[in-house]
N, C-alpha and C. Protein backbone atom coordinates (compact mmCIF):
# COMPACT_ATOMS: atom_id res chain seq x y z
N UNK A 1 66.76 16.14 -50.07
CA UNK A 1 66.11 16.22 -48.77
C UNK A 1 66.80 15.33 -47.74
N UNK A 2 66.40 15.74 -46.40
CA UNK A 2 67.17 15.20 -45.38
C UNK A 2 66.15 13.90 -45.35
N UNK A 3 67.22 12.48 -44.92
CA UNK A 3 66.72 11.25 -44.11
C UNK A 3 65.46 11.81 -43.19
N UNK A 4 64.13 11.17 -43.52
CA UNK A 4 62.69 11.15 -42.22
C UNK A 4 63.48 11.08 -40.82
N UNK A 5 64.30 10.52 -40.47
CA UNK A 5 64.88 10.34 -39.29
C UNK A 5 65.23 12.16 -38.68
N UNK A 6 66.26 12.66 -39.45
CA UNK A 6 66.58 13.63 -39.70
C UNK A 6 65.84 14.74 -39.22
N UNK A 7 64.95 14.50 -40.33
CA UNK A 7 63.63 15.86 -40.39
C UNK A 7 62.97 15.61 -39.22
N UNK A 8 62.28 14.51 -38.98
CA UNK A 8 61.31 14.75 -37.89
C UNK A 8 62.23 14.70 -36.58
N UNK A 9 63.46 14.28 -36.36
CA UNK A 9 64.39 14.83 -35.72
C UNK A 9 64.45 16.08 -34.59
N UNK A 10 64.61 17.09 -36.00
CA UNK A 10 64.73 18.17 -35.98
C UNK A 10 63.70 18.79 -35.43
N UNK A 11 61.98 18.37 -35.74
CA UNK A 11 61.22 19.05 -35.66
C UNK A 11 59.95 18.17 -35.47
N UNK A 12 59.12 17.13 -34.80
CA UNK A 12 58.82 16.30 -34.50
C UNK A 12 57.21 16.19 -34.34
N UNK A 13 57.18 17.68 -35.25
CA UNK A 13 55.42 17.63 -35.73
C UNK A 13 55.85 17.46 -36.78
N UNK A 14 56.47 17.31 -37.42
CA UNK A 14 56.49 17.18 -39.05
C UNK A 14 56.11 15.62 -39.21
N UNK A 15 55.79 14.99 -38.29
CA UNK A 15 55.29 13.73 -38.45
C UNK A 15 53.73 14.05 -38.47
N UNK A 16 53.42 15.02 -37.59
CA UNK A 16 51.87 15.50 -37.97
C UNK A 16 51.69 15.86 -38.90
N UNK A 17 52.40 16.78 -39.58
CA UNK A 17 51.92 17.29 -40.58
C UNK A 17 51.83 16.17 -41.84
N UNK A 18 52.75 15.04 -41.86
CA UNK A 18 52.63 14.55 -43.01
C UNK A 18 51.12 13.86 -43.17
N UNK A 19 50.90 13.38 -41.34
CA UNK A 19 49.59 13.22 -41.71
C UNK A 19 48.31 13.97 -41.88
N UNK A 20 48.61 14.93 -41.72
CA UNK A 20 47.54 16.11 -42.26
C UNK A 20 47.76 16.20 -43.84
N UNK A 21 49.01 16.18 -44.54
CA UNK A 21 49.13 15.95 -45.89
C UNK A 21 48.18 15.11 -46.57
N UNK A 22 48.52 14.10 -45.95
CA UNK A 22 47.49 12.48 -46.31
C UNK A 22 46.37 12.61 -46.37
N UNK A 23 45.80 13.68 -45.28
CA UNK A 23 45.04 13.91 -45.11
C UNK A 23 43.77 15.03 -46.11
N UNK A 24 44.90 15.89 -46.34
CA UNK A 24 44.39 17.23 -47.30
C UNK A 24 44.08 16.56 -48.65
N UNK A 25 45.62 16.31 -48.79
CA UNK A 25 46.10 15.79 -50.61
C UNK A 25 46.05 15.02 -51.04
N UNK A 26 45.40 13.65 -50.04
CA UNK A 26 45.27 12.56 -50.62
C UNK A 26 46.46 11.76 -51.17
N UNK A 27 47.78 12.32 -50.73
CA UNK A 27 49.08 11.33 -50.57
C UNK A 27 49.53 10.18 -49.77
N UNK A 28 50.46 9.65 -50.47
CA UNK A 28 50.58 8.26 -49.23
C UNK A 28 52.14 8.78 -48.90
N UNK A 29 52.77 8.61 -47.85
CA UNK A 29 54.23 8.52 -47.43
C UNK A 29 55.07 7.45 -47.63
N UNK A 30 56.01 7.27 -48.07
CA UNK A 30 56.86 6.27 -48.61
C UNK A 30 57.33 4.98 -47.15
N UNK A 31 57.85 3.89 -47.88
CA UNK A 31 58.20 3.34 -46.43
C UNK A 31 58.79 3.74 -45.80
N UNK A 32 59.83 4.54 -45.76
CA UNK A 32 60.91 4.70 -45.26
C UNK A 32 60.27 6.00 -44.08
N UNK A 33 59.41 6.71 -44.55
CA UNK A 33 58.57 7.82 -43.69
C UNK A 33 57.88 7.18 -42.82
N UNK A 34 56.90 6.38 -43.35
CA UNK A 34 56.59 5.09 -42.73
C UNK A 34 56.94 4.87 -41.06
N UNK A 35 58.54 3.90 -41.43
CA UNK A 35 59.21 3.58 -40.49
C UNK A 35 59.68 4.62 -39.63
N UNK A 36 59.72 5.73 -39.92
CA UNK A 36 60.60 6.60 -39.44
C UNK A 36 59.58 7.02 -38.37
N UNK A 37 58.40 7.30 -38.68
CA UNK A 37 57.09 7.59 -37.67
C UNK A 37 57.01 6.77 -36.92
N UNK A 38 56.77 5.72 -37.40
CA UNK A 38 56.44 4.72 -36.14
C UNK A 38 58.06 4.52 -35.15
N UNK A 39 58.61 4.68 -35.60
CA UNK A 39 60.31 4.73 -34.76
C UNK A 39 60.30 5.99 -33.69
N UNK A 40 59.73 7.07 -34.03
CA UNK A 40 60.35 7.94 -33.70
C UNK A 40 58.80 8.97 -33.13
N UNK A 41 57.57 7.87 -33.05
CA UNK A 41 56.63 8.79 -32.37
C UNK A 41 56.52 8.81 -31.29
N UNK A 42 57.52 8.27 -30.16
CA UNK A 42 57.40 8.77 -28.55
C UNK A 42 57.89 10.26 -28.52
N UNK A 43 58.70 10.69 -29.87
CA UNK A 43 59.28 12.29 -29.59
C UNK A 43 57.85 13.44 -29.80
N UNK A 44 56.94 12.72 -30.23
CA UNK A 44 55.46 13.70 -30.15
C UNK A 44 55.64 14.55 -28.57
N UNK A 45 55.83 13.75 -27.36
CA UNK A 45 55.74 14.13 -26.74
C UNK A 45 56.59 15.46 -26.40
N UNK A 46 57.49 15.54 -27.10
CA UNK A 46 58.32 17.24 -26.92
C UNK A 46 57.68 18.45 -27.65
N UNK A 47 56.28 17.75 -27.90
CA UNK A 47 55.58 19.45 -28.69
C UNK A 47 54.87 19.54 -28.09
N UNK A 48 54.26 20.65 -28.04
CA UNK A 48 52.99 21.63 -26.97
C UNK A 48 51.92 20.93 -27.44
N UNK A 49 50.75 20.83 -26.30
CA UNK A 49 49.60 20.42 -26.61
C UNK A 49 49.01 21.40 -27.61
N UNK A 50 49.03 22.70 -27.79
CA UNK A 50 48.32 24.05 -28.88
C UNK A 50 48.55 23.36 -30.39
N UNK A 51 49.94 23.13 -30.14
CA UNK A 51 51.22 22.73 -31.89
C UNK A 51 50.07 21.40 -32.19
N UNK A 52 49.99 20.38 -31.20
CA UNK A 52 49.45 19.18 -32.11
C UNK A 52 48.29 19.33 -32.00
N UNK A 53 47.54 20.03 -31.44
CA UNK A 53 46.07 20.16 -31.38
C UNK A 53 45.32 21.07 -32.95
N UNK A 54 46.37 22.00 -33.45
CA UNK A 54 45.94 22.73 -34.28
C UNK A 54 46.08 21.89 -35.54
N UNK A 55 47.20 20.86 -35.46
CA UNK A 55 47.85 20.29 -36.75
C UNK A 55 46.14 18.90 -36.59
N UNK A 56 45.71 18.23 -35.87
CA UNK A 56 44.92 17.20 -35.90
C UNK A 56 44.01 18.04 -36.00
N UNK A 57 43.45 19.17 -35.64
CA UNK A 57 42.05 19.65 -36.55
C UNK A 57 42.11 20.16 -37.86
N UNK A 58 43.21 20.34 -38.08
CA UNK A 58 43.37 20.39 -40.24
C UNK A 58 43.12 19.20 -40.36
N UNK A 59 44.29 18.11 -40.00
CA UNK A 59 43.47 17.22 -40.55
C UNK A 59 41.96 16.49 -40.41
N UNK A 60 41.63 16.63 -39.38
CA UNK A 60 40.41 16.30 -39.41
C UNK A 60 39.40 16.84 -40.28
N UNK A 61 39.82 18.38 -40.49
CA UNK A 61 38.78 19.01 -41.83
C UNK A 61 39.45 18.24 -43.62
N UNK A 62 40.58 17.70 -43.16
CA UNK A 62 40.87 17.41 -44.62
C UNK A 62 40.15 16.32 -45.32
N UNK A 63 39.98 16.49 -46.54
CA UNK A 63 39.56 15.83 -47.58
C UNK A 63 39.56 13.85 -47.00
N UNK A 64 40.46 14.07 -46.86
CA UNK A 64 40.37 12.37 -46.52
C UNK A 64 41.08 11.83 -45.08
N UNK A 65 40.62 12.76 -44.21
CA UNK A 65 40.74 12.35 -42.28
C UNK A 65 40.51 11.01 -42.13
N UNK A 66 40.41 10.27 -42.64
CA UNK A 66 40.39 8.65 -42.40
C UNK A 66 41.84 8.08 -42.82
N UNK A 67 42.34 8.74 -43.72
CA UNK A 67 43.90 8.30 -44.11
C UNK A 67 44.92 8.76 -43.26
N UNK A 68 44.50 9.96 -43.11
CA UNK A 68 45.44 10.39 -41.80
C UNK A 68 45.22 10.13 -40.37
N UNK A 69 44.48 9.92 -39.94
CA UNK A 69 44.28 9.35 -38.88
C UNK A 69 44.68 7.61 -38.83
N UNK A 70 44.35 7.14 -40.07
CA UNK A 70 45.26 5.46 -40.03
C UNK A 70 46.84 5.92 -39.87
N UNK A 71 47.43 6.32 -40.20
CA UNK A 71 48.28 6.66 -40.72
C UNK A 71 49.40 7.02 -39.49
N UNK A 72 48.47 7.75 -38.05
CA UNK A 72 48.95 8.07 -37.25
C UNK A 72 48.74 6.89 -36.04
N UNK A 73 48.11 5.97 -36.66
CA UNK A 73 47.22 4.58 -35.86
C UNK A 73 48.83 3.60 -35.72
C-alpha cells in the first residue's frame, strides 16, 4: 500500500472514510495514519460539501461514532 501521505493525497476523503471505519468496525489507525490526518486535514477543504456530508452520517450511524468523531477531533 501507498504512504497515508500518498493516499489521502490522492483523494482526501479517504481521511473520512477511515474515520467512518473507526467508526463502523471498531478499528484504530496506526500512527503513521494518525499523523498523516492531522498533517494533511486543511486538504478536506478540496471535497464537496455532498462527499463529506454523506461520509459523517455513516459514521454517525456507525457502531462506535464516538471513536470516529475523536478521531477527526
Amino acid at each position: 500500500p501507498m504512504p497515508p501521505a500518498v493516499s489521502f493525497g490522492d483523494d482526501p476523503l479517504r481521511m473520512l472514510r477511515a474515520a467512518r471505519f473507526v467508526s463502523q468496525l471498531g478499528v484504530t489507525v496506526t500512527p503513521r495514519v494518525l499523523t498523516a490526518i492531522e498533517q494533511m486535514a486543511p486538504q478536506l477543504a478540496r471535497i464537496s460539501v455532498e462527499r463529506v456530508a454523506v461520509e459523517l452520517d455513516k459514521m454517525l450511524l456507525g457502531a462506535h461514532p464516538v471513536a470516529g468523531i475523536d478521531l477527526l477531533v
